[in-house]
N, C-alpha and C. Protein backbone atom coordinates (compact mmCIF):
# COMPACT_ATOMS: atom_id res chain seq x y z
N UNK A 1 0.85 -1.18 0.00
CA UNK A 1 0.00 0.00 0.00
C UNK A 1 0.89 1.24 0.00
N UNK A 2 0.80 2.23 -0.89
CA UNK A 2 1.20 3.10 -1.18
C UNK A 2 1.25 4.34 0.25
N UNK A 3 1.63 5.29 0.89
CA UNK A 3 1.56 6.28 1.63
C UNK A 3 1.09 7.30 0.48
N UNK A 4 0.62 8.26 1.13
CA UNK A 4 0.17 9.54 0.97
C UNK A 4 1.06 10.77 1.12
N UNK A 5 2.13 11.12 0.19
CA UNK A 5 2.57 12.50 1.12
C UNK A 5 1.79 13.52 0.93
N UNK A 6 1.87 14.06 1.80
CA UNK A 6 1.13 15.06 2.11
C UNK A 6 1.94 16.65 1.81
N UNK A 7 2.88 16.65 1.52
CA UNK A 7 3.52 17.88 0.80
C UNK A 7 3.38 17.85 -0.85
N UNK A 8 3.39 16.50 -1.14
CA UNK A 8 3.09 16.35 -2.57
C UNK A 8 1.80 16.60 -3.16
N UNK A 9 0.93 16.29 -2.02
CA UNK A 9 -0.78 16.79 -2.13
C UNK A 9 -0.69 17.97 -2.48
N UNK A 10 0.05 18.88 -0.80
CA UNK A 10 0.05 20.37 -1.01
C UNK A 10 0.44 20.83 -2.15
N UNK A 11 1.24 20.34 -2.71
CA UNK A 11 1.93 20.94 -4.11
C UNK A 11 0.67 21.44 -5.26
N UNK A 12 -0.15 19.54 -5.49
CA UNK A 12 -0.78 19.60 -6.20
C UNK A 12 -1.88 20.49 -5.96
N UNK A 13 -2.39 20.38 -4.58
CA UNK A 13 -3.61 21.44 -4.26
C UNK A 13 -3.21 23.02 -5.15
N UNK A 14 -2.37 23.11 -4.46
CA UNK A 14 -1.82 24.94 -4.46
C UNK A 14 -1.42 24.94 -6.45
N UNK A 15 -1.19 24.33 -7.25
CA UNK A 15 -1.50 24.03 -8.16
C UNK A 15 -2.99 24.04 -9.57
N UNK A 16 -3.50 23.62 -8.62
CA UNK A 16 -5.07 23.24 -8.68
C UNK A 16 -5.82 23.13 -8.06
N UNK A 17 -6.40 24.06 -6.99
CA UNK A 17 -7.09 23.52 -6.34
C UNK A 17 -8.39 23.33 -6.49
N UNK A 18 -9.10 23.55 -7.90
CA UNK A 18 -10.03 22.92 -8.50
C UNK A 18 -10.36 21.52 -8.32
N UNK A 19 -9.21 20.75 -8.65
CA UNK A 19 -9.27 19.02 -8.79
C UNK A 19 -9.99 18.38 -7.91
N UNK A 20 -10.67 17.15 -8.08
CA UNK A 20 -11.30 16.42 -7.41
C UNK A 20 -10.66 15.18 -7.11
N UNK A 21 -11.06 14.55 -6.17
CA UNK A 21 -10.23 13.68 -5.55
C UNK A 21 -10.04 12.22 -6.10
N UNK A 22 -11.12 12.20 -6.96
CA UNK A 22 -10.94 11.43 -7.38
C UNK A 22 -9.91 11.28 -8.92
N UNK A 23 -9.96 12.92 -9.02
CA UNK A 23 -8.50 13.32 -10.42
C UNK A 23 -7.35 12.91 -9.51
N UNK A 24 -6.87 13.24 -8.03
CA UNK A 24 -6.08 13.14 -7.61
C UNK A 24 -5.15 11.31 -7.08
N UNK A 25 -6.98 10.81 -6.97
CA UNK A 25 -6.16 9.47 -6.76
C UNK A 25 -5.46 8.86 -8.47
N UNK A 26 -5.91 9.42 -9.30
CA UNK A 26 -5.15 9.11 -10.77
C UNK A 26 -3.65 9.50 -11.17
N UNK A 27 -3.88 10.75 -10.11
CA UNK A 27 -2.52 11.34 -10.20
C UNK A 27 -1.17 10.35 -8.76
N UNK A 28 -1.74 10.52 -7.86
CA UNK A 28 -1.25 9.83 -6.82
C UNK A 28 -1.09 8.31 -7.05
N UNK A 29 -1.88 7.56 -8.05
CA UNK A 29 -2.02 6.05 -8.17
C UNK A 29 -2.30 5.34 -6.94
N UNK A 30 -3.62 5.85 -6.32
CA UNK A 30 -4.41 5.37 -5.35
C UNK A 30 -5.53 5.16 -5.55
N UNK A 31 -6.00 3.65 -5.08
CA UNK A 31 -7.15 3.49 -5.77
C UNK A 31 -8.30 3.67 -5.58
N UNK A 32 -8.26 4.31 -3.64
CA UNK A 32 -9.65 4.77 -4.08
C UNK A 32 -9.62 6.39 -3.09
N UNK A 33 -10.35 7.30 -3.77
CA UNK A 33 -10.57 8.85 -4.16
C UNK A 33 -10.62 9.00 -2.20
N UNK A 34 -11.06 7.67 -1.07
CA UNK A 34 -11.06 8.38 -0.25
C UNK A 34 -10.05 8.95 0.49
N UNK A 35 -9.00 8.21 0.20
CA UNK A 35 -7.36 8.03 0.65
C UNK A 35 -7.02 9.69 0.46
N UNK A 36 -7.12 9.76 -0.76
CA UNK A 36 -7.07 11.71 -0.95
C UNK A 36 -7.69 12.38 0.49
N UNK A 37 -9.63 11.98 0.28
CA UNK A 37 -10.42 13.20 0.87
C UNK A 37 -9.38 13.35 2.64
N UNK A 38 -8.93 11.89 2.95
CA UNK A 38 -8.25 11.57 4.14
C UNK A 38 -6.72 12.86 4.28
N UNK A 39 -6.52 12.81 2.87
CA UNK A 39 -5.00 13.21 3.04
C UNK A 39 -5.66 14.61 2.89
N UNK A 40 -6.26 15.12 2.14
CA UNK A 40 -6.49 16.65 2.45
C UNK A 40 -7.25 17.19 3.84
N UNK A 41 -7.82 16.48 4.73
CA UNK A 41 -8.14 16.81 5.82
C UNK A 41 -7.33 16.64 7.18
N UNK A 42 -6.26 15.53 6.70
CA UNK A 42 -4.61 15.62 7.09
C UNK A 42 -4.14 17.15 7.04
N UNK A 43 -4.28 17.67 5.99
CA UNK A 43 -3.13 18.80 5.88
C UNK A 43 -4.15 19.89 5.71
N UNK A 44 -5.50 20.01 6.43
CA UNK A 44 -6.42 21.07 6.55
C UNK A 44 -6.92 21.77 5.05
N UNK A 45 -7.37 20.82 4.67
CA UNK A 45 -8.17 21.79 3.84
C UNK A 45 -9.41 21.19 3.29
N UNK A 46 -10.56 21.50 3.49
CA UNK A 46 -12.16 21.40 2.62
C UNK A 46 -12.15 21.68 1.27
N UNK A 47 -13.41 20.78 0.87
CA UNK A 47 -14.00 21.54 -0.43
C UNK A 47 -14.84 22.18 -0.72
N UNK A 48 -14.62 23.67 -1.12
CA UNK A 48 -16.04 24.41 -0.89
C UNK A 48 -16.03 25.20 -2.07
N UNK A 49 -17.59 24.68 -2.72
CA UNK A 49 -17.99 25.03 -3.81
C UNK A 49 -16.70 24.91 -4.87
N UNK A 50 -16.25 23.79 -4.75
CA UNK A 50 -15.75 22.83 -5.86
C UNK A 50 -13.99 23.16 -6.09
N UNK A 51 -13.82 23.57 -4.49
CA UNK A 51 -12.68 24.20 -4.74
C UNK A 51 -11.35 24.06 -3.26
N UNK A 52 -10.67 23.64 -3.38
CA UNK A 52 -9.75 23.19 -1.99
C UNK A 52 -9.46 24.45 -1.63
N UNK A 53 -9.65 24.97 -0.13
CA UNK A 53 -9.41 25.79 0.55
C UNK A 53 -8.82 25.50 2.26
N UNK A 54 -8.68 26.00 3.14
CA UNK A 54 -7.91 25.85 4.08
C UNK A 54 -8.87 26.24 4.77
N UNK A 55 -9.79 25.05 6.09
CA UNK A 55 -10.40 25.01 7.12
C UNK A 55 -10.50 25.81 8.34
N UNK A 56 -9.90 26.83 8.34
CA UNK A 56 -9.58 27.70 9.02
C UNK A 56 -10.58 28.63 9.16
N UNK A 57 -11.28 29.26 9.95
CA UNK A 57 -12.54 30.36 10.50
C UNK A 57 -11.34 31.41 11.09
N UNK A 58 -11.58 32.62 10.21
CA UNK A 58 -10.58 33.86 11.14
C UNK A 58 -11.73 34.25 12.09
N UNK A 59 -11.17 35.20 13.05
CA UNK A 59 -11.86 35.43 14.01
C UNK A 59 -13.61 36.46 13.17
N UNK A 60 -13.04 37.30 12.07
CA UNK A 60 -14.25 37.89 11.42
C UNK A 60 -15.36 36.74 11.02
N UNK A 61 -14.67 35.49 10.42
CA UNK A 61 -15.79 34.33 10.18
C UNK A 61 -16.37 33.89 11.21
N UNK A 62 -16.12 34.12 12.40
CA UNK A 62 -16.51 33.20 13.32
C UNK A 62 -17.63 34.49 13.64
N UNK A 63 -17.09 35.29 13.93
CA UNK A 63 -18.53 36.76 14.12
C UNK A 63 -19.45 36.58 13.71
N UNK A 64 -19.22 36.58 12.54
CA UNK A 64 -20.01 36.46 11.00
C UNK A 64 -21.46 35.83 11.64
N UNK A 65 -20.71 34.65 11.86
CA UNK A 65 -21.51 33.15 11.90
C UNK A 65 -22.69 33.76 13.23
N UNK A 66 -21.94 33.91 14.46
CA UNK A 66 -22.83 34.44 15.42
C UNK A 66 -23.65 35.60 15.17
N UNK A 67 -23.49 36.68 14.44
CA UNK A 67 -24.26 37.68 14.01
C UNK A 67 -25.27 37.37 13.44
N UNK A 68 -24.84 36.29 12.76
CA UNK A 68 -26.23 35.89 11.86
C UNK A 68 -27.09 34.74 12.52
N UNK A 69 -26.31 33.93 13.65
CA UNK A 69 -27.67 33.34 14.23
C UNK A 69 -28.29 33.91 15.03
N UNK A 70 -27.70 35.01 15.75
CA UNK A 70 -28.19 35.59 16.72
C UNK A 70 -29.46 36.64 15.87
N UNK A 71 -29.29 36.73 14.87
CA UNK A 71 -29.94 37.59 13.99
C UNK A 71 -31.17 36.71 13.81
N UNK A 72 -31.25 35.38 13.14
CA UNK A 72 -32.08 34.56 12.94
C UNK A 72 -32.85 34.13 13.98
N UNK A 73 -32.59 34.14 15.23
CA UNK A 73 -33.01 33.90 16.57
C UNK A 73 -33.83 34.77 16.67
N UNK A 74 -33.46 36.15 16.76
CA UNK A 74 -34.32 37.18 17.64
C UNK A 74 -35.51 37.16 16.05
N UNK A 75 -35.64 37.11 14.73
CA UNK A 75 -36.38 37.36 13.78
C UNK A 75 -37.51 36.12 14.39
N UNK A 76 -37.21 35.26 14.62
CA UNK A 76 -37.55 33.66 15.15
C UNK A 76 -38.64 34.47 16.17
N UNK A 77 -37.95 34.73 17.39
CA UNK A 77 -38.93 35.19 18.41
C UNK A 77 -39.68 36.48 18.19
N UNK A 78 -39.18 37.12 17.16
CA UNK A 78 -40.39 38.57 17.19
C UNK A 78 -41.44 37.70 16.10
N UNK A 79 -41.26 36.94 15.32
CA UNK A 79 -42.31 36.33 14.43
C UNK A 79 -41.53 35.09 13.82
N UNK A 80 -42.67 34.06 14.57
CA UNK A 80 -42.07 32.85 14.37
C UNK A 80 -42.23 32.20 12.87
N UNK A 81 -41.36 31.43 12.06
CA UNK A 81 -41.81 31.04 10.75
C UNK A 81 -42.49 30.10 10.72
């Protein structure tokens, strides 16, 4: 069984980070696409909206997030949906 490096991922990510994992196990010669999704959540990064990015919430995302439930909450209790 083959290893995964995980700098060689990074390479390819930062490269492309379009690709899907299952392009990547073709490239890696692994046979199956989950070994990738494994190795990119190894070395922090999601796919969002079809695109490898780095899992990371800065402190403004994390606001974000509370502003808006707290927002959805109080809309909730002045008129419930």
């Amino acid at each position: 069984v083959q290893k995964l490096n995980s700098d060689q991922l990074q390479i390819a990510i930062d490269e492309n980070p379009t690709c899907t994992t299952r392009e990547l196990s073709k490239t890696f010669h692994v046979s199956r696409h989950m070994t990738i999704y494994r190795g990119m959540k190894r070395i922090g990064k999601v796919s969002k909206a079809g695109k490898w990015v780095p899992h990371n919430l800065s402190e403004i995302n994390k606001q974000q997030r509370v502003t808006c439930c707290v927002s959805q909450r109080f809309l909730e209790l002045q008129a419930p949906f």
